[in-house]
N, C-alpha and C. Protein backbone atom coordinates (compact mmCIF):
# COMPACT_ATOMS: atom_id res chain seq x y z
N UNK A 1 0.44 49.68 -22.45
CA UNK A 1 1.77 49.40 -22.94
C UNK A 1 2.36 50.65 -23.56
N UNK A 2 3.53 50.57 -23.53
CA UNK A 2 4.44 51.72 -24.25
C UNK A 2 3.99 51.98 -25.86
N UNK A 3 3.99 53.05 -25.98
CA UNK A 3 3.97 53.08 -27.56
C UNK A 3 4.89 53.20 -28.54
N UNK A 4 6.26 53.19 -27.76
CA UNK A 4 7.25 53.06 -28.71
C UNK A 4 7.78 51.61 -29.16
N UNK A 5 6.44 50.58 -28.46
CA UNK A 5 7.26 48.90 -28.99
C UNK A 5 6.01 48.55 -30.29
N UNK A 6 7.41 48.25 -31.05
CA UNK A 6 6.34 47.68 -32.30
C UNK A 6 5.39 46.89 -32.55
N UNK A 7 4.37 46.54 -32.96
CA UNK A 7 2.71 46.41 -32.71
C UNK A 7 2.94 44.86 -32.75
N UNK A 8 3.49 44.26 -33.64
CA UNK A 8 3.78 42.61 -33.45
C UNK A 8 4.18 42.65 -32.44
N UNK A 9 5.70 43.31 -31.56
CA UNK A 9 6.09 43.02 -30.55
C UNK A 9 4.93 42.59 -29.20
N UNK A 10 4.11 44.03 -29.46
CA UNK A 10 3.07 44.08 -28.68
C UNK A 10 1.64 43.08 -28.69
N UNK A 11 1.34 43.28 -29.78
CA UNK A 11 1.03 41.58 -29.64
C UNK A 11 1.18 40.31 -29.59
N UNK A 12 2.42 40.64 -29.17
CA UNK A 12 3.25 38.76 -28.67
C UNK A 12 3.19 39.14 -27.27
N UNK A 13 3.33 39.73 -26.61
CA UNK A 13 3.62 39.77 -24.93
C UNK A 13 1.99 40.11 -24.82
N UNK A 14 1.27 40.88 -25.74
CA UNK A 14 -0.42 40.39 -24.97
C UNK A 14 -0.64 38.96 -24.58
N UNK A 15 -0.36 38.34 -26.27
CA UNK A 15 -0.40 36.99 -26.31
C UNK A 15 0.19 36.19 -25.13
N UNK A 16 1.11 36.53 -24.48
CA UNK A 16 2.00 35.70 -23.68
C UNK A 16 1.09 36.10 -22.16
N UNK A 17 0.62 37.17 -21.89
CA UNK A 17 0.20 37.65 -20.98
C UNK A 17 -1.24 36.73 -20.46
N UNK A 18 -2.09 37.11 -21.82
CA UNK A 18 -3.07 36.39 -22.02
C UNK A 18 -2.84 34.51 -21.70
N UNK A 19 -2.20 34.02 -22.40
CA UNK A 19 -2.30 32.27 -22.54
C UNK A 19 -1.62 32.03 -20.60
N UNK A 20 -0.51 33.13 -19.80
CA UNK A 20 0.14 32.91 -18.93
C UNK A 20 -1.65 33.00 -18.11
N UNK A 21 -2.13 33.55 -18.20
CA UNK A 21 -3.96 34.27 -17.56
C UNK A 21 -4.55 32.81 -17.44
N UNK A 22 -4.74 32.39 -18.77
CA UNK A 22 -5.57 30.88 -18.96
C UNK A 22 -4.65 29.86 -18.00
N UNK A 23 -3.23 29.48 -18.32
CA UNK A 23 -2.48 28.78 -17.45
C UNK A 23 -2.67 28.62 -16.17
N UNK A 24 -2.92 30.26 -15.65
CA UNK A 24 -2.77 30.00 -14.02
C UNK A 24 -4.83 29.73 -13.90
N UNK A 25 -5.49 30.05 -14.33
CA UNK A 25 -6.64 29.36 -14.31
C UNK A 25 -6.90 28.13 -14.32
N UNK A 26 -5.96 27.35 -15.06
CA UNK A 26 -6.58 26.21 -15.24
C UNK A 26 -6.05 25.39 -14.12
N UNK A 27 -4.72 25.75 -13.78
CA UNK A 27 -4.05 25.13 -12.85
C UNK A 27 -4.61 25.55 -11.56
N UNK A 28 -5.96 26.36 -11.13
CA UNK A 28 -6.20 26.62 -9.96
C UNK A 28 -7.43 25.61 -9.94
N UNK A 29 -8.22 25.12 -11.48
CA UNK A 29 -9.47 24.41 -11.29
C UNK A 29 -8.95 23.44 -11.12
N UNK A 30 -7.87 22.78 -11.38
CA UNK A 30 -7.22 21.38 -11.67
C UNK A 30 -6.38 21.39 -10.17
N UNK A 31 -6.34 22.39 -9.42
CA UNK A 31 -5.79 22.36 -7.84
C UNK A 31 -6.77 22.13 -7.33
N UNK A 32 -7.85 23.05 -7.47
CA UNK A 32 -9.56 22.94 -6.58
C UNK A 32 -9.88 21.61 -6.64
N UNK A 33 -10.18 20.71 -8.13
CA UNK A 33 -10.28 19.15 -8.19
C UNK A 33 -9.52 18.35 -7.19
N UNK A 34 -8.30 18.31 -7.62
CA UNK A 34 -7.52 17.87 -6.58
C UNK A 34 -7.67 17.83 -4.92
N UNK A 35 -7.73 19.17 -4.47
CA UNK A 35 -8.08 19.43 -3.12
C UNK A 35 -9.28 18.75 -2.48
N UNK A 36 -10.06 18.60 -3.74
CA UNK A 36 -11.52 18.13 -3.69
C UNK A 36 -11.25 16.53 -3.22
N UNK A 37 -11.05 16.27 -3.90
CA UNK A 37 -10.54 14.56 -4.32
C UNK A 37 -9.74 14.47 -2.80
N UNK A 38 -8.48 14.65 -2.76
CA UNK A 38 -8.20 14.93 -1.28
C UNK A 38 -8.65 14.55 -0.18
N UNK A 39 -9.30 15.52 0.07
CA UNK A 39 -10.46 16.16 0.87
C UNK A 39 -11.53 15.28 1.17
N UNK A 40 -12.12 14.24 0.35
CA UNK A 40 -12.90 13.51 0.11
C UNK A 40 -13.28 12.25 1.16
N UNK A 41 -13.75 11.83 1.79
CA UNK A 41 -14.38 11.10 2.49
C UNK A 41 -13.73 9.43 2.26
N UNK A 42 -13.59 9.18 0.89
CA UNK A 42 -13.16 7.69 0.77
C UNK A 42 -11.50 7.79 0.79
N UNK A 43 -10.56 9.17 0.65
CA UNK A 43 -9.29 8.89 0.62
C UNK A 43 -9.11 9.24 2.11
N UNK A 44 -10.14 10.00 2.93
CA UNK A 44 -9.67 9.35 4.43
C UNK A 44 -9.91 7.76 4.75
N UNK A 45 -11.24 7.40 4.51
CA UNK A 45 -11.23 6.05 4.86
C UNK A 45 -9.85 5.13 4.28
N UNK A 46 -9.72 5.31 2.99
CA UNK A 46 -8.49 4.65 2.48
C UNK A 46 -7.14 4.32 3.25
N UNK A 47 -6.69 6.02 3.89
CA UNK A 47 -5.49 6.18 4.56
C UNK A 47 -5.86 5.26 5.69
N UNK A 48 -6.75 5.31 6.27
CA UNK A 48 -6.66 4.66 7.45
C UNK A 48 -6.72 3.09 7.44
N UNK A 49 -7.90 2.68 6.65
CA UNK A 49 -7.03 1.12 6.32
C UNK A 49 -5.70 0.63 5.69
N UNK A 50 -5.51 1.82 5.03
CA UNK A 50 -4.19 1.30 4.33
C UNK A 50 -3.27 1.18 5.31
N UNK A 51 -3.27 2.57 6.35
CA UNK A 51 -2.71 2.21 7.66
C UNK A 51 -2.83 1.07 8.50
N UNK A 52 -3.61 0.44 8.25
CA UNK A 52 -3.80 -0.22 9.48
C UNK A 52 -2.95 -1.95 8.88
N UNK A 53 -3.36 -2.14 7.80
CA UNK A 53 -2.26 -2.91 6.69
C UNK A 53 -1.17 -3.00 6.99
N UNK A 54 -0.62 -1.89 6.50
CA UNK A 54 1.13 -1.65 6.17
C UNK A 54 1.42 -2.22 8.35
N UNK A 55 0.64 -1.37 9.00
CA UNK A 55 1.05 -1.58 10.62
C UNK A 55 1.35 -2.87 10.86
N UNK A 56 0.10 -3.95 10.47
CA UNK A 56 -0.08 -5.14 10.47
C UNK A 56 1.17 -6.13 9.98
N UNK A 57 1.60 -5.20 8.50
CA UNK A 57 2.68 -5.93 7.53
C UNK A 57 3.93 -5.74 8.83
N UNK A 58 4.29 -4.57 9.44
CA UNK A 58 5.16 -4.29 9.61
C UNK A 58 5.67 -4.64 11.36
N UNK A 59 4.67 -5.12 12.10
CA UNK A 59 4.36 -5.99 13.34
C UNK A 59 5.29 -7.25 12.77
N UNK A 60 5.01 -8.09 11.50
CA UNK A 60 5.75 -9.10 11.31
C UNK A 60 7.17 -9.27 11.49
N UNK A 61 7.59 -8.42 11.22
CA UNK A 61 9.07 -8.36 11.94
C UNK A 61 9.36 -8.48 13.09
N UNK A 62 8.21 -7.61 13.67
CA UNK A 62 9.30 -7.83 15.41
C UNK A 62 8.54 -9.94 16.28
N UNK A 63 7.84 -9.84 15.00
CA UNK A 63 7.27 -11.25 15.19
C UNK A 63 8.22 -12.41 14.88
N UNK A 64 8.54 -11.77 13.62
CA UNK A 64 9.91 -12.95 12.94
C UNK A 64 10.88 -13.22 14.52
N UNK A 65 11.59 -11.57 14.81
CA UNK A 65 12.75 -11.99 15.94
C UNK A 65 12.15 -12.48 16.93
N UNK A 66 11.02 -12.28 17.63
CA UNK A 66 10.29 -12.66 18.52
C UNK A 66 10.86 -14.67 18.83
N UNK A 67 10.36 -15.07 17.70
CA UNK A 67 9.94 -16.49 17.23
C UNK A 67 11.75 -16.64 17.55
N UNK A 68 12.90 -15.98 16.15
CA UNK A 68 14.20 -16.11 16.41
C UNK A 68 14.41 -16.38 17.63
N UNK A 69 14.33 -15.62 18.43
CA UNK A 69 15.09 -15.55 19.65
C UNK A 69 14.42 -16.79 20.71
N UNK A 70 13.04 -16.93 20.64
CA UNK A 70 12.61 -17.95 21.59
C UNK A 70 12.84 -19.33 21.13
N UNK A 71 13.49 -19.63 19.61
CA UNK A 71 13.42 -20.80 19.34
C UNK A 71 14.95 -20.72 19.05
N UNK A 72 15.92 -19.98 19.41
CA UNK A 72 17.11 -19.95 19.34
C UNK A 72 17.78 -19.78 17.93
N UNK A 73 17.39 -19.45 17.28
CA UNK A 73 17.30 -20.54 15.77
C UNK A 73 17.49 -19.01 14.71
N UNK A 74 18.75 -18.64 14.16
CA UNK A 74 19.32 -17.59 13.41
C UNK A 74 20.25 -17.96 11.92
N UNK A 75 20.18 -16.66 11.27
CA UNK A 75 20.19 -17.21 9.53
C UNK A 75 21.56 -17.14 9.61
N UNK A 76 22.59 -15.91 10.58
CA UNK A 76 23.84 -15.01 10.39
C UNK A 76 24.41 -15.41 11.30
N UNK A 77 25.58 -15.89 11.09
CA UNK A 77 26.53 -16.13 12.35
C UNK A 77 26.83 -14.94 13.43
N UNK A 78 26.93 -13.73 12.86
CA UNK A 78 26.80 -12.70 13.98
C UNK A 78 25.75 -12.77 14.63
N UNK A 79 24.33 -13.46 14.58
CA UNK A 79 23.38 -13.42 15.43
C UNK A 79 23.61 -14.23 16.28
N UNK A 80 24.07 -14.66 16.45
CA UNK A 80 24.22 -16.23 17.33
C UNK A 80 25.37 -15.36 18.56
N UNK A 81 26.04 -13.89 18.97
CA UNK A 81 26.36 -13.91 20.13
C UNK A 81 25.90 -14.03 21.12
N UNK A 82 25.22 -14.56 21.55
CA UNK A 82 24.61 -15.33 22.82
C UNK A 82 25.12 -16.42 23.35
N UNK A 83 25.65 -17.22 22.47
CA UNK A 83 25.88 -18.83 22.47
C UNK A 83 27.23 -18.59 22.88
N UNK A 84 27.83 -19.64 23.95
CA UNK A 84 28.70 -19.19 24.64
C UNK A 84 30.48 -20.33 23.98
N UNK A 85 29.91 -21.41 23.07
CA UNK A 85 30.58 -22.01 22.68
C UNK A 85 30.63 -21.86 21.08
N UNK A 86 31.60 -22.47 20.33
CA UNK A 86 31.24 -22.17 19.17
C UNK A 86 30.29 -23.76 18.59
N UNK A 87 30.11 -24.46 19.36
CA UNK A 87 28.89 -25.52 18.76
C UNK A 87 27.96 -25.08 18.90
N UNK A 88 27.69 -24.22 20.26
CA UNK A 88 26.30 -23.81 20.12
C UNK A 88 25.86 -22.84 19.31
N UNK A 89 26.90 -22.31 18.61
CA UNK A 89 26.65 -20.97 17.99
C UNK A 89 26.14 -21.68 16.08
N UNK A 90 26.69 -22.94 16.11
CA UNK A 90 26.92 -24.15 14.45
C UNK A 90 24.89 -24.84 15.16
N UNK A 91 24.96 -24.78 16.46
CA UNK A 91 23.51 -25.09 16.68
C UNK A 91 22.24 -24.01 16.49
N UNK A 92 22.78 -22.97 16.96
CA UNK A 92 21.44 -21.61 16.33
C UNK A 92 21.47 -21.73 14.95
N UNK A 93 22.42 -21.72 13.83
CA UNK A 93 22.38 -21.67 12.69
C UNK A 93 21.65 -22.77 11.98
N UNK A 94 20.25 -22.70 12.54
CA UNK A 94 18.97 -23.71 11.58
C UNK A 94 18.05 -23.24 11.10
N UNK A 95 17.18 -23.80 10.41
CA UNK A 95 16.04 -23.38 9.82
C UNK A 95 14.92 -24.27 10.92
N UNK A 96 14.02 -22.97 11.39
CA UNK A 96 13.19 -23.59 12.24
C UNK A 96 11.29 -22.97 11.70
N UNK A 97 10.90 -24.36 11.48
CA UNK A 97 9.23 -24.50 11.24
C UNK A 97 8.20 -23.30 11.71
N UNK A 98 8.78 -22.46 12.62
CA UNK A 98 8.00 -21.68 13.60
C UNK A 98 8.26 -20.41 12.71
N UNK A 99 9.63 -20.11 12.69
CA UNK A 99 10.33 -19.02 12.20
C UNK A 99 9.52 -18.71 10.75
N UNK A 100 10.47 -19.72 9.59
CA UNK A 100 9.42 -20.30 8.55
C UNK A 100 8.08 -19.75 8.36
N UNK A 101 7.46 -20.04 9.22
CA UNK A 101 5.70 -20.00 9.43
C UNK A 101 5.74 -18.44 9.34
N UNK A 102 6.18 -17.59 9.72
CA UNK A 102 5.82 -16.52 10.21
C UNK A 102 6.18 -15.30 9.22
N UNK A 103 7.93 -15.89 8.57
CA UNK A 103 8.54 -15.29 7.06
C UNK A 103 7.47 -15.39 6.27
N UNK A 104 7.01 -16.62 5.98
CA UNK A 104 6.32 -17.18 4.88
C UNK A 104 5.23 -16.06 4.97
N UNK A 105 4.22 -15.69 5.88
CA UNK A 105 3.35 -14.81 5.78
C UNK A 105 3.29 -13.74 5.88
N UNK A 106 5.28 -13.19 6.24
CA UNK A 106 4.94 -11.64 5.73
C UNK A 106 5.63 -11.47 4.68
N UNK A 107 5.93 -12.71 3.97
CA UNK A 107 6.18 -12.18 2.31
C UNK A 107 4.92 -12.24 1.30
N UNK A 108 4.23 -12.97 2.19
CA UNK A 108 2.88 -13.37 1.37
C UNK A 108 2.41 -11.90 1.77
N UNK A 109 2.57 -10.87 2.76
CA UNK A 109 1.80 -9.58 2.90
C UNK A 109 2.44 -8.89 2.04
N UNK A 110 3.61 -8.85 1.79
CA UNK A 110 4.44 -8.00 0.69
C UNK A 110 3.57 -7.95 -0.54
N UNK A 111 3.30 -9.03 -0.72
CA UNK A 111 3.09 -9.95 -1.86
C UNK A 111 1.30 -9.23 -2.30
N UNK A 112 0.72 -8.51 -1.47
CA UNK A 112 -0.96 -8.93 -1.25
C UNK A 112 -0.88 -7.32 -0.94
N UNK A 113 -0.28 -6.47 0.23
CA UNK A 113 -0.53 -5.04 0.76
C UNK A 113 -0.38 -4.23 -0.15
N UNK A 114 1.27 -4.54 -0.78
CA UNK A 114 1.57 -3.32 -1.86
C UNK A 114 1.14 -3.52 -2.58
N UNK A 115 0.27 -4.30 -3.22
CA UNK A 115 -0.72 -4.16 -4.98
C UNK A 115 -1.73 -3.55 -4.10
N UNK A 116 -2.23 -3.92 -3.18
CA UNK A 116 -3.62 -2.94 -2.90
C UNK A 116 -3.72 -1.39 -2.47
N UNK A 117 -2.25 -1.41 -2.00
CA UNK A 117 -1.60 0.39 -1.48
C UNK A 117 -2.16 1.07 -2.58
N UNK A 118 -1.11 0.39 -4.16
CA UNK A 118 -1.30 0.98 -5.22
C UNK A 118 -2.56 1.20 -6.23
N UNK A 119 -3.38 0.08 -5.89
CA UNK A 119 -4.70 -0.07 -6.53
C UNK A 119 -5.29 0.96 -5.80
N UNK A 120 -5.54 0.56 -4.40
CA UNK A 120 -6.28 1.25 -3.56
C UNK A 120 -6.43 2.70 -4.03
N UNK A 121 -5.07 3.33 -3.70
CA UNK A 121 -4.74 4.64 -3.98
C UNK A 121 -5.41 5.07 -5.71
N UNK A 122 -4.67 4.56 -6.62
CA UNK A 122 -5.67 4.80 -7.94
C UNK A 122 -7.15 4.49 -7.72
N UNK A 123 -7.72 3.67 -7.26
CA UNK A 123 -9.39 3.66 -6.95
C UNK A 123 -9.85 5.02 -6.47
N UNK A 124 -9.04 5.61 -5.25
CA UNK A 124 -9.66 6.44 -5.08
C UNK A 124 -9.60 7.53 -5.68
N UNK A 125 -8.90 7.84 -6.77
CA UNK A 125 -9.38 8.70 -7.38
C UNK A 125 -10.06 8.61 -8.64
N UNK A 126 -10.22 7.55 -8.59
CA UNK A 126 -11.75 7.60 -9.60
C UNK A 126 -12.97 8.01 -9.09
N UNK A 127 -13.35 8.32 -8.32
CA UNK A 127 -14.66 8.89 -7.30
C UNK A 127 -15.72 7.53 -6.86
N UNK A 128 -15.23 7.03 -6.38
CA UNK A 128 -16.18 6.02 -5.92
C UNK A 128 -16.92 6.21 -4.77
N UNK A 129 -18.49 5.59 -4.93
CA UNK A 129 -19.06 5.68 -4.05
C UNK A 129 -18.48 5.19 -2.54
N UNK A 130 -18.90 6.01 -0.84
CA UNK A 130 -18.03 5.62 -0.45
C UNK A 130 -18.29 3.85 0.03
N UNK A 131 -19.98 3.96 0.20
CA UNK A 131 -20.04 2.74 0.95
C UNK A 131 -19.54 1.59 -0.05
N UNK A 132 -19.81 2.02 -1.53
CA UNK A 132 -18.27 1.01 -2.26
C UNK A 132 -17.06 0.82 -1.56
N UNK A 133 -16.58 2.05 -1.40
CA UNK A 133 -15.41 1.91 -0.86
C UNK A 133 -14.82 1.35 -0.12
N UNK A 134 -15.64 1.51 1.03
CA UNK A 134 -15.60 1.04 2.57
C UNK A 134 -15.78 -0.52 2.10
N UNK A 135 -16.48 -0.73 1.27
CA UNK A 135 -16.84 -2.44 1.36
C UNK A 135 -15.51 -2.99 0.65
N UNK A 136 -14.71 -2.49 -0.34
CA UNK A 136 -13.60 -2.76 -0.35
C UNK A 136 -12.28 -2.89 0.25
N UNK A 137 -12.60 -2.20 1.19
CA UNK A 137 -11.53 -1.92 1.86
C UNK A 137 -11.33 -2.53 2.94
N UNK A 138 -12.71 -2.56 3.89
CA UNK A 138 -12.97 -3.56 5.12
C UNK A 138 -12.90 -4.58 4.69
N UNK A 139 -13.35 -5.41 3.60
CA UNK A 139 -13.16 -6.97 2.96
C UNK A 139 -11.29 -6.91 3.20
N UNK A 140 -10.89 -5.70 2.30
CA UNK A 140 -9.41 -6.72 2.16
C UNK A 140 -8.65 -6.68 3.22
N UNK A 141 -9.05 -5.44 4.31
CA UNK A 141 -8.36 -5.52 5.83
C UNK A 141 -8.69 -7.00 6.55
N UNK A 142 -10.00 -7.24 6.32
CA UNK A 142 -10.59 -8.47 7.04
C UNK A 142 -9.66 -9.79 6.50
N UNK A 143 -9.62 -10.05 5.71
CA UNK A 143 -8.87 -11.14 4.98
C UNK A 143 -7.68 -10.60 5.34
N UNK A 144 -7.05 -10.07 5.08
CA UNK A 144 -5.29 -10.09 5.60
C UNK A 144 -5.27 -9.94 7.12
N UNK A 145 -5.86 -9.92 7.70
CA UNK A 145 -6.21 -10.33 9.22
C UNK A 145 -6.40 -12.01 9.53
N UNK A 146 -7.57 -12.04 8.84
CA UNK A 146 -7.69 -13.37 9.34
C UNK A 146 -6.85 -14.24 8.59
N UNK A 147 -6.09 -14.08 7.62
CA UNK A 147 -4.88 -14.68 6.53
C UNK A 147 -3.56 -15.39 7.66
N UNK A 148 -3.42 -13.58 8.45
CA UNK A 148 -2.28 -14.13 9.70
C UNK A 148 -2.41 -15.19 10.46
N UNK A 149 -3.97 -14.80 11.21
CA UNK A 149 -4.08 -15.34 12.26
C UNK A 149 -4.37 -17.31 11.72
N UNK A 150 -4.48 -17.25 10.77
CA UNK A 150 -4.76 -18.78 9.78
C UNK A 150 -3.54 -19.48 9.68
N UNK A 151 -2.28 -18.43 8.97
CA UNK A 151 -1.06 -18.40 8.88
C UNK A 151 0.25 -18.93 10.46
N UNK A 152 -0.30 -17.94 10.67
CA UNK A 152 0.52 -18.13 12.48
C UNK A 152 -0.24 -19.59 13.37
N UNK A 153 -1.02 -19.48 13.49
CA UNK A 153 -1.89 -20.78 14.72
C UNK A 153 -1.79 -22.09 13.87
N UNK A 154 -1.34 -22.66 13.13
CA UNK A 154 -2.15 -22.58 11.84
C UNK A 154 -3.52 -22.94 12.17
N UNK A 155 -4.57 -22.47 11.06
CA UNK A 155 -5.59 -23.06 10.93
C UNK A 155 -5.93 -24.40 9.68
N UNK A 156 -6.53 -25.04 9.38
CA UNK A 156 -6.35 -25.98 8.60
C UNK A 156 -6.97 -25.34 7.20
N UNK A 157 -6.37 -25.91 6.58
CA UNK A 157 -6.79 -25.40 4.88
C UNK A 157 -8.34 -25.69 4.52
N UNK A 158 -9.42 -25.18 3.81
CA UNK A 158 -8.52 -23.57 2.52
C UNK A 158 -9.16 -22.37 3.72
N UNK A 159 -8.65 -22.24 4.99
CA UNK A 159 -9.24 -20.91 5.50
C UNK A 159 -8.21 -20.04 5.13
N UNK A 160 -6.15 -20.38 4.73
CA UNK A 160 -5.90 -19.28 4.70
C UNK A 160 -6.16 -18.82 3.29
N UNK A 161 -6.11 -20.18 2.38
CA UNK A 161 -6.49 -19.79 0.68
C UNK A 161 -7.29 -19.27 0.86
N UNK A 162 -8.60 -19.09 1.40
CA UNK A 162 -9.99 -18.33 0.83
C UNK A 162 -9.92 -16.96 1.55
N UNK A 163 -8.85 -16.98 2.75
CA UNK A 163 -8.56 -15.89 2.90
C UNK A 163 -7.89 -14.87 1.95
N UNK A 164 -6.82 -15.30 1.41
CA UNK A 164 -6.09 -15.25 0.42
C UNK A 164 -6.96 -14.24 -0.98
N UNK A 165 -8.00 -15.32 -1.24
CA UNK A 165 -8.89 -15.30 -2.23
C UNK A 165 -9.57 -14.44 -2.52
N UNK A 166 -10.17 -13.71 -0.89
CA UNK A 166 -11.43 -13.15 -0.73
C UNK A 166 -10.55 -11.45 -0.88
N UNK A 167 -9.40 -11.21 -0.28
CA UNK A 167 -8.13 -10.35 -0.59
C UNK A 167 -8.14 -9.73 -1.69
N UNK A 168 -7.66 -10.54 -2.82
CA UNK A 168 -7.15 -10.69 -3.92
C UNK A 168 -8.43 -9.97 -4.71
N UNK A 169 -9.39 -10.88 -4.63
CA UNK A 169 -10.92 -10.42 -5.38
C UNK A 169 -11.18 -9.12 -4.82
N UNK A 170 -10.68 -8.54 -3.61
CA UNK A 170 -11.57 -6.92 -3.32
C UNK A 170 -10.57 -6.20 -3.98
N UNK A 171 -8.87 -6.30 -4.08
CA UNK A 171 -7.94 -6.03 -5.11
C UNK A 171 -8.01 -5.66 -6.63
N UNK A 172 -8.52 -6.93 -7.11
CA UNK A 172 -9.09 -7.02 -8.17
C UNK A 172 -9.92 -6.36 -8.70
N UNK A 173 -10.99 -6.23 -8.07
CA UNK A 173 -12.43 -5.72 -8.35
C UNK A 173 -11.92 -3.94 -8.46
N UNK A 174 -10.96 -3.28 -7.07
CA UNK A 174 -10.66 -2.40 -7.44
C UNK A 174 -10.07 -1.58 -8.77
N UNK A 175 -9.26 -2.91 -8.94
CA UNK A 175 -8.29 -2.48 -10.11
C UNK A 175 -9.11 -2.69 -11.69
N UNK A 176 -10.19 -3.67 -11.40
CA UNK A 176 -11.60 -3.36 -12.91
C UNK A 176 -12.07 -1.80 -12.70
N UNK A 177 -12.20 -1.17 -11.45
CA UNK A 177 -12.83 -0.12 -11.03
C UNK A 177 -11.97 1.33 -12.07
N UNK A 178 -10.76 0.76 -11.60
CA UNK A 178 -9.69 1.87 -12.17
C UNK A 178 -9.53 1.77 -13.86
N UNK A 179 -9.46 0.46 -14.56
CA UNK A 179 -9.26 0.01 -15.98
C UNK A 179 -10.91 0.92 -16.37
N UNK A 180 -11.79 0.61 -15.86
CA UNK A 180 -13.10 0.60 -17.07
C UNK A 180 -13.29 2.16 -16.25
N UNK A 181 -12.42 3.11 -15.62
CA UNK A 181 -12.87 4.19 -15.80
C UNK A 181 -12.06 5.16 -16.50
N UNK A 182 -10.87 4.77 -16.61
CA UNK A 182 -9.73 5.23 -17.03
C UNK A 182 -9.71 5.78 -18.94
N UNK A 183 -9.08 6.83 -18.97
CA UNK A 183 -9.83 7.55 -20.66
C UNK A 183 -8.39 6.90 -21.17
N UNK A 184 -8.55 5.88 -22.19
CA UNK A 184 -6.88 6.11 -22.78
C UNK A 184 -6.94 6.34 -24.27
């Protein structure tokens, strides 16, 4: 340093030099962690069931119009241009059992995917073992699978409740995973 800056001066910009030194250190171990975590074996497995979820959630739609259109049967009077009269158009405008069936279970996925996106995602960075992981994760893919297919055909009760159930509990269990590791 110059020797014409006065010695406090000069030891405030060491000081600043120095703590800026520690800063970018710490922020490279706390990047390396990160990258680590990342990088890690259970937040690939994660992405990919979580993918396979949200895909599942998001199939329901073209399922909803699917059902719409083969059962004629629409919420909006603009949907109904097809109908060539205006009775038939006062006739699409119903509520139909099929349709119903099919809403009902992708609000129930709304309802069930995004708490586990978000759990999920915090689980994994608590470091969990992976074949933990995996057993969480394949449970709650399995159940919101067989939830639909219970949902849609129907199957008779409690297969979609325990489907439901069995969901909820690998959810759950995650989110004890995240509480009892968590420093507060």
């Amino acid at each position: 340093m110059r020797s014409d800056i006065p010695a406090q001066l000069r030891s405030a910009l060491l000081w600043l030099v120095f703590m800026e030194t520690v800063r970018r250190d710490s922020n490279r171990t706390a990047m390396a962690e990160l990258t680590h975590i990342i990088d890690s074996e259970v937040v690939l497995a994660f992405s990919t069931y979580a993918t396979i979820v949200v895909l599942k959630m998001m199939l329901m739609s073209p399922m909803t119009a699917y059902f719409r259109f083969t059962r004629k049967c629409f919420a909006n009077m603009e949907d109904t241009g097809m109908a060539k009269t205006p009775e038939d158009k006062k006739r699409m405008l119903r509520v139909d059992p099929d349709v119903e069936r099919v809403r009902r279970c992708h609000q129930n996925d709304l309802e069930n995917i995004i708490p586990f996106i978000v759990i999920g995602l915090l689980y994994t960075l608590t470091g969990p073992d992976l074949s933990t992981a995996l057993l969480h994760f394949r449970v709650f893919v399995g159940s919101r699978l067989f939830h639909t297919v219970a949902y849609i055909l129907p199957l008779p009760q409690p297969s979609r409740g325990l489907a439901w159930m069995v969901g909820m509990g690998a959810t759950f269990s995650m989110a004890y995973r995240v509480l009892s590791t968590t420093h507060l």
